[in-house]
Protein backbone atom coordinates (compact mmCIF):
# COMPACT_ATOMS: atom_id res chain seq x y z
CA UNK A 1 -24.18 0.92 -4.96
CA UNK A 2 -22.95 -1.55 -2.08
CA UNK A 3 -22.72 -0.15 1.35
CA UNK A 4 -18.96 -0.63 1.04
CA UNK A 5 -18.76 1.19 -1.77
CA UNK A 6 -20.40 3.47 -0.77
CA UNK A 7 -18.23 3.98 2.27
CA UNK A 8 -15.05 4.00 0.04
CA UNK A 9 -16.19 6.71 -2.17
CA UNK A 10 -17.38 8.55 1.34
CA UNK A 11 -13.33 8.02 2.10
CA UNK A 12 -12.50 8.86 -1.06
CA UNK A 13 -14.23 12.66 -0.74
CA UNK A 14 -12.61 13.12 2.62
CA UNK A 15 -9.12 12.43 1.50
CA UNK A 16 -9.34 14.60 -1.20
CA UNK A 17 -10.66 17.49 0.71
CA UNK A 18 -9.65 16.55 3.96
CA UNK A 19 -13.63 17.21 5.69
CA UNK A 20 -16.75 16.61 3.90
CA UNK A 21 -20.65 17.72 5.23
CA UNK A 22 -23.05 14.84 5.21
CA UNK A 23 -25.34 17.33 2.88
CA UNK A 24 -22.56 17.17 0.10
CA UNK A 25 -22.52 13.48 0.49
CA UNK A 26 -26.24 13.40 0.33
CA UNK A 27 -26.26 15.24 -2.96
CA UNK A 28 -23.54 13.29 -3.94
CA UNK A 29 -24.08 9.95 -3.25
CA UNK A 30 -27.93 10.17 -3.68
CA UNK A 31 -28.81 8.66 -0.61
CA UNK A 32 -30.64 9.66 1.95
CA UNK A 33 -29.35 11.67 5.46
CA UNK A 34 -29.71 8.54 7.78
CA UNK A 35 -27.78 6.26 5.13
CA UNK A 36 -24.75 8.73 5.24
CA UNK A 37 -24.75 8.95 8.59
CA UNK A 38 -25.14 5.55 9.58
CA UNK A 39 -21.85 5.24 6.85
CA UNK A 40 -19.76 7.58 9.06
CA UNK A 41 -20.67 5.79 11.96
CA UNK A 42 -19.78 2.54 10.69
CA UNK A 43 -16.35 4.17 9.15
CA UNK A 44 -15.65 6.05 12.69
CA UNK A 45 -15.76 3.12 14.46
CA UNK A 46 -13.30 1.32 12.44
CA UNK A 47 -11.10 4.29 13.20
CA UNK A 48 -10.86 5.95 9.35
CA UNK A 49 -12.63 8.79 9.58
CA UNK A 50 -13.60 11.53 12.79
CA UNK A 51 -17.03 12.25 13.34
CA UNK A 52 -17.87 16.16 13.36
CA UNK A 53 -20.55 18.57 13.89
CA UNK A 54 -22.45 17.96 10.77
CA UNK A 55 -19.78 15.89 8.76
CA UNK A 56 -16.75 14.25 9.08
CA UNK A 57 -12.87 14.74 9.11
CA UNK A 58 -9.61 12.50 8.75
CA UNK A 59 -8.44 11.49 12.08
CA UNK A 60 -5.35 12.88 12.92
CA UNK A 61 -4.24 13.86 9.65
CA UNK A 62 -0.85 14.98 10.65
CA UNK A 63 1.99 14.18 7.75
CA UNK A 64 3.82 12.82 10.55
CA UNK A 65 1.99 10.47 12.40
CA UNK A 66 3.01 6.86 12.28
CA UNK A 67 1.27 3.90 13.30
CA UNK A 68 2.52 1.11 14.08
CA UNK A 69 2.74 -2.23 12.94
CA UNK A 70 -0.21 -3.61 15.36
CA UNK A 71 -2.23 -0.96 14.85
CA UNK A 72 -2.25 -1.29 10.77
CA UNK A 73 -2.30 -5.28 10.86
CA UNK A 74 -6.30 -5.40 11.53
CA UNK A 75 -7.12 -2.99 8.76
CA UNK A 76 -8.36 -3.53 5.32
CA UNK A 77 -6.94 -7.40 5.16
CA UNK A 78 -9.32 -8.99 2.54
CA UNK A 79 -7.86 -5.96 0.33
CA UNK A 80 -4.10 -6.79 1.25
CA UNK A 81 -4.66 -10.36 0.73
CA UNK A 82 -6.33 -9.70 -2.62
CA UNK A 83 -3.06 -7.72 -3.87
CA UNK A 84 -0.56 -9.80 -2.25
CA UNK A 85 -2.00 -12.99 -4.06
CA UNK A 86 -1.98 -10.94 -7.55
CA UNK A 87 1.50 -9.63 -6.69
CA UNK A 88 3.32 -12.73 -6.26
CA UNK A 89 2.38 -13.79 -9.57
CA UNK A 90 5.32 -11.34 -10.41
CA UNK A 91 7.63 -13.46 -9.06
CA UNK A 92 9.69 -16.07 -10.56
CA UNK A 93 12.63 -18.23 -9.29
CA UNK A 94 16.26 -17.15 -9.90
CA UNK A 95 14.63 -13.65 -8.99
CA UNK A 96 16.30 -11.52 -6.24
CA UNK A 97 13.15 -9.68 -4.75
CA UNK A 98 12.84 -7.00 -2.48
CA UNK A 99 10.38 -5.82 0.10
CA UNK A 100 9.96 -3.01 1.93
CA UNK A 101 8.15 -3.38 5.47
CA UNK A 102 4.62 -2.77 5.93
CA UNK A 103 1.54 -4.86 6.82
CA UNK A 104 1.02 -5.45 3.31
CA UNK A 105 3.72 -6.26 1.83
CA UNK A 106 4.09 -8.86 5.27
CA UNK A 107 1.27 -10.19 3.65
CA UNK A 108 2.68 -10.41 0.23
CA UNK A 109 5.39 -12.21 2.23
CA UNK A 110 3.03 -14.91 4.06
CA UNK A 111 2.57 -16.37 -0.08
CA UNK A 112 6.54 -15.36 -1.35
CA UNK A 113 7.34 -18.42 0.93
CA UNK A 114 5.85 -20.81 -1.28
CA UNK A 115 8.62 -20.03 -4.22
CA UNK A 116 11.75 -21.83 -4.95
CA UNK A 117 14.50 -20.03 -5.73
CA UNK A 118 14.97 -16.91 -4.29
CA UNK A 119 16.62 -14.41 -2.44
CA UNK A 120 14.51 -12.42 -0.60
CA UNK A 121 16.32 -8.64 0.81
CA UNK A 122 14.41 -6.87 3.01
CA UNK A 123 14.61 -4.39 5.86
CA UNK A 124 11.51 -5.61 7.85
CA UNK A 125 12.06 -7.62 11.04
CA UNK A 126 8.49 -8.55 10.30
CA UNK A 127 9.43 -9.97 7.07
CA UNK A 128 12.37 -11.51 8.19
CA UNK A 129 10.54 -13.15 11.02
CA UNK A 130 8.19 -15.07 8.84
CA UNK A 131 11.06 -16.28 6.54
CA UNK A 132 12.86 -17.79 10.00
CA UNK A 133 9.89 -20.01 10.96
CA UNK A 134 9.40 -21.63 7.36
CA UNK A 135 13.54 -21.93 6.25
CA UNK A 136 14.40 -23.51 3.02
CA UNK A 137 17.87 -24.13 1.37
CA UNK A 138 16.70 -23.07 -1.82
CA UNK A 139 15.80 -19.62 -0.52
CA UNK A 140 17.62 -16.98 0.97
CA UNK A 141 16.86 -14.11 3.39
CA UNK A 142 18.87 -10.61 3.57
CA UNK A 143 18.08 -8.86 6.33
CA UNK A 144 19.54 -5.57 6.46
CA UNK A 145 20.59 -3.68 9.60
CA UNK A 146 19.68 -0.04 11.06
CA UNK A 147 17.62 1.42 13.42
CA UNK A 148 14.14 0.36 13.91
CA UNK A 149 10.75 2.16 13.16
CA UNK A 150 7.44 2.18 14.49
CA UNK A 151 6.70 -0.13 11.11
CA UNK A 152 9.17 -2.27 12.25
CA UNK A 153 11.10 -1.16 9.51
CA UNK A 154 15.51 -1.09 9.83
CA UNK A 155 16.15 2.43 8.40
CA UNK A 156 19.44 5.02 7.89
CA UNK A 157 22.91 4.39 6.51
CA UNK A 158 23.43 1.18 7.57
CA UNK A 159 20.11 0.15 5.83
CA UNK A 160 20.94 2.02 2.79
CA UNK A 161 24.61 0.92 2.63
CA UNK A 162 23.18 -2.74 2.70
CA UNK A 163 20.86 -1.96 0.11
CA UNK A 164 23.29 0.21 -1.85
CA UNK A 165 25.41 -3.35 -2.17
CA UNK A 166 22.75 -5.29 -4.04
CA UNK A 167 20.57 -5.38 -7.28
CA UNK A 168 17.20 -6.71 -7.28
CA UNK A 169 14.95 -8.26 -9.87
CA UNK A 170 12.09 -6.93 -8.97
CA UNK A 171 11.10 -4.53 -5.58
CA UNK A 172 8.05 -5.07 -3.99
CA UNK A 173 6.97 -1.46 -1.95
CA UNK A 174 4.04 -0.66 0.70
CA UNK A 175 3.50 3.19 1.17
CA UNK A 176 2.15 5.48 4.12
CA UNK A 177 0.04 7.21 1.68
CA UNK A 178 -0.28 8.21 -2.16
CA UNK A 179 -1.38 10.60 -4.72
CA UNK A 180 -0.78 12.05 -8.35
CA UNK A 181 0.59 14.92 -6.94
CA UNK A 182 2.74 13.89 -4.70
CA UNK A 183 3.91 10.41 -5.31
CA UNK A 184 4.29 7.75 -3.00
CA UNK A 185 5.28 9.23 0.54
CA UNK A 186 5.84 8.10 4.51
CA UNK A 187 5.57 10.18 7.42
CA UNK A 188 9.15 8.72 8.67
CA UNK A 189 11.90 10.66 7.04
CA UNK A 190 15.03 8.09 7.25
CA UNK A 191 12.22 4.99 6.28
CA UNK A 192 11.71 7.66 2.74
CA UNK A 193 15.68 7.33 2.21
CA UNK A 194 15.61 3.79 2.68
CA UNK A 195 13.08 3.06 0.23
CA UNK A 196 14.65 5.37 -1.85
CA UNK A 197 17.66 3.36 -1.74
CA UNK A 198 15.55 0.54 -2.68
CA UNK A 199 13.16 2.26 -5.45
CA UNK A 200 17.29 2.92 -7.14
CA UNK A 201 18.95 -1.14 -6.70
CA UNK A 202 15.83 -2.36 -8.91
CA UNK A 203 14.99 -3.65 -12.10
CA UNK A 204 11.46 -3.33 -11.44
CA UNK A 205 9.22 -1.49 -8.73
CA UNK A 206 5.64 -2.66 -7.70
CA UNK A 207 3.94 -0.60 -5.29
CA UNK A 208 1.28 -2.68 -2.85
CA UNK A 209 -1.13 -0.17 -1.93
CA UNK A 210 -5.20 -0.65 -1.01
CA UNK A 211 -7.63 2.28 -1.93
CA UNK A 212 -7.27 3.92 1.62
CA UNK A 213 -3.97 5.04 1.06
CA UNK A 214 -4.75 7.74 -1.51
CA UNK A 215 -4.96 11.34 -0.54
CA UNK A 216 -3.20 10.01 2.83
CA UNK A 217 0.09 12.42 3.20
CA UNK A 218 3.17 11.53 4.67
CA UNK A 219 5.45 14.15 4.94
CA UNK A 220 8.44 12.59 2.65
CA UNK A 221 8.15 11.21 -0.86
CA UNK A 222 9.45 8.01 -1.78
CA UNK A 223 8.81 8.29 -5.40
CA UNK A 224 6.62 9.71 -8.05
CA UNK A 225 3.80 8.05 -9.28
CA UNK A 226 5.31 8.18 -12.66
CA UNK A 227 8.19 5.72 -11.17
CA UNK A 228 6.17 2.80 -10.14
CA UNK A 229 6.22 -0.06 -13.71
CA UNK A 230 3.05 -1.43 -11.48
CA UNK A 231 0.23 -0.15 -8.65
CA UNK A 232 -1.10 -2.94 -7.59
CA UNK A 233 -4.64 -1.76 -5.50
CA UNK A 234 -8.25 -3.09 -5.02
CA UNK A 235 -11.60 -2.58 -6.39
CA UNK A 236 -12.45 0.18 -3.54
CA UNK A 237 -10.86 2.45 -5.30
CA UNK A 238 -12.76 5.62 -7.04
CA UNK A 239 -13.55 5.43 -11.04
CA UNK A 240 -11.99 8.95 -11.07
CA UNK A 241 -9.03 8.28 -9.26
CA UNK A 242 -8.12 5.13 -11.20
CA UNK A 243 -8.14 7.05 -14.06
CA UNK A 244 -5.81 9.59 -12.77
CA UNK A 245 -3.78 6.33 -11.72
CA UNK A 246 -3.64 4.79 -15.59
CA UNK A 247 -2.60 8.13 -16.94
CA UNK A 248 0.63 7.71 -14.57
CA UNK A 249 1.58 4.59 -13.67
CA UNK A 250 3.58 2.21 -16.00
CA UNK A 251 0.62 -0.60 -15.27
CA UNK A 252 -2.32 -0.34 -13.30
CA UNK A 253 -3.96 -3.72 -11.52
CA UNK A 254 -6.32 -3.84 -9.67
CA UNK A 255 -8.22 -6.77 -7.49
CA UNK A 256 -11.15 -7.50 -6.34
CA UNK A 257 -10.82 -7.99 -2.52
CA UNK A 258 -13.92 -9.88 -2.25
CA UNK A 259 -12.14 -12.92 -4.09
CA UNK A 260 -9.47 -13.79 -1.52
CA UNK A 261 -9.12 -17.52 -1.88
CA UNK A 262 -7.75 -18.45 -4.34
CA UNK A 263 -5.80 -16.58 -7.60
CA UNK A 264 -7.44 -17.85 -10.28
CA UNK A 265 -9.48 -14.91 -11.65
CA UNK A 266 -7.96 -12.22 -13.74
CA UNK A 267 -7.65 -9.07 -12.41
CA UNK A 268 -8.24 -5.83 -13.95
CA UNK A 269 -5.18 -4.75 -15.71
CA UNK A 270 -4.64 -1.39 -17.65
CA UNK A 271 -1.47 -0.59 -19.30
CA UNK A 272 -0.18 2.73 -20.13
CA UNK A 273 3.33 4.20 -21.97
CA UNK A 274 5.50 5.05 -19.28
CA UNK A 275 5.73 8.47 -18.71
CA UNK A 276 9.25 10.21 -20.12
């Protein structure tokens, strides 16, 4: 097994459990007590996990917390250029696409640019930002209004009123955090409403989500997991949990984020009936 995943599946038993001993992940990962440790180090340091007496914890934790944009733009970016280059593949002109703010689905934005033909509606200033420096005739941008987020998301009625007034294609949605249980969910209450508003105008809705986001909490639910037709995620995430995922989801893809140059290789896709 590769250090990183290694590390992932070390993620992977803290989310679930929310603290983990580094004996259990000894026993676990059959490693030795250095190797774990030095894994934890490496994953405290990058800010994912709390270092304990004996073990480890999620930092913070709280189903409330919100980062903000700057402070989620340096993390896992080979993964969220790995599913933003499958993603747009989804994508075809005429198509009026959505997308929700977030750092990924920003970058799922950096490679939207290169399509003719579109209408683009979002409610991230970050979104709309990158559409402003690159304009084209043959695309347009809807911005909507509302108050903004630490996500640099526009959210409440205005937001949803805007949103209300259109029908999309095809939405493309970053989450705080997601699992089988409890769907896709953000710690910001009036950002949940807004994507809720969003998950209802569309055709189609694609959920942009790396493996660190499951068993992370947010204290509102966007949507089941049963609503999304696709997950798109990356090859960090557990055997087990992908599993769970395929049993749910209306199509499950997932990339390899050590491929992030071009978007020529296949990805792993698993389809499944959607769930009644």
């Amino acid at each position: 097994m590769l250090a990183s995943q290694r590390r992932s599946r070390i993620l992977e038993e803290i989310r679930r459990s929310g603290a983990v001993r580094v004996s259990t992940l000894v026993d676990r990962l059959g490693v030795s007590d250095m190797t774990v440790r030095r894994d934890l180090e490496v994953l405290a340091q990058q800010g994912q996990v709390q270092k304990v007496h004996g073990g480890a914890v999620l930092p913070g934790g709280r189903s409330t917390e919100e980062p903000g944009f700057a402070a989620k733009s340096n993390r896992e970016n080979d993964e969220k250029l790995a599913i933003a280059a499958e993603a747009v593949r989804l994508v075809e002109p005429g198509m009026a696409v959505g997308v929700s703010a977030g750092t990924t689905t920003w970058t799922f934005a950096r490679l939207l640019r290169d399509l003719p033909d579109i209408t683009v509606v979002t409610n991230s200033v970050q979104v709309a930002d990158l559409f402003s420096r690159q304009p084209r005739t043959d695309q347009t941008v809807v911005l909507t209004g509302g108050i903004r987020t630490p996500s640099e998301a526009l959210v409440g009625p205005f937001a949803v009123s805007a949103i209300r007034s259109v029908n999309l294609d095809i939405m493309f949605m970053g989450v705080h955090g997601m699992d089988v249980r409890n769907g896709f969910t953000t710690p910001n209450l009036m950002e949940a409403e807004t994507d809720r508003a969003f998950v209802e105008a569309s055709r189609r809705f694609v959920v942009l989500a790396d493996h660190t986001k499951y068993g992370v909490l947010g204290i509102s639910t966007i949507a089941d997991i049963d609503a999304a037709d696709v997950l798109v995620t990356d090859s960090g995430l557990a055997a087990e949990t992908r599993e769970a995922l395929r049993e749910r989801v209306g199509e499950l893809v997932v990339v390899d984020a050590a491929d992030t140059e071009g978007t020529d290789g296949p990805a792993e896709t698993t389809e499944s009936e959607p769930t009644a």
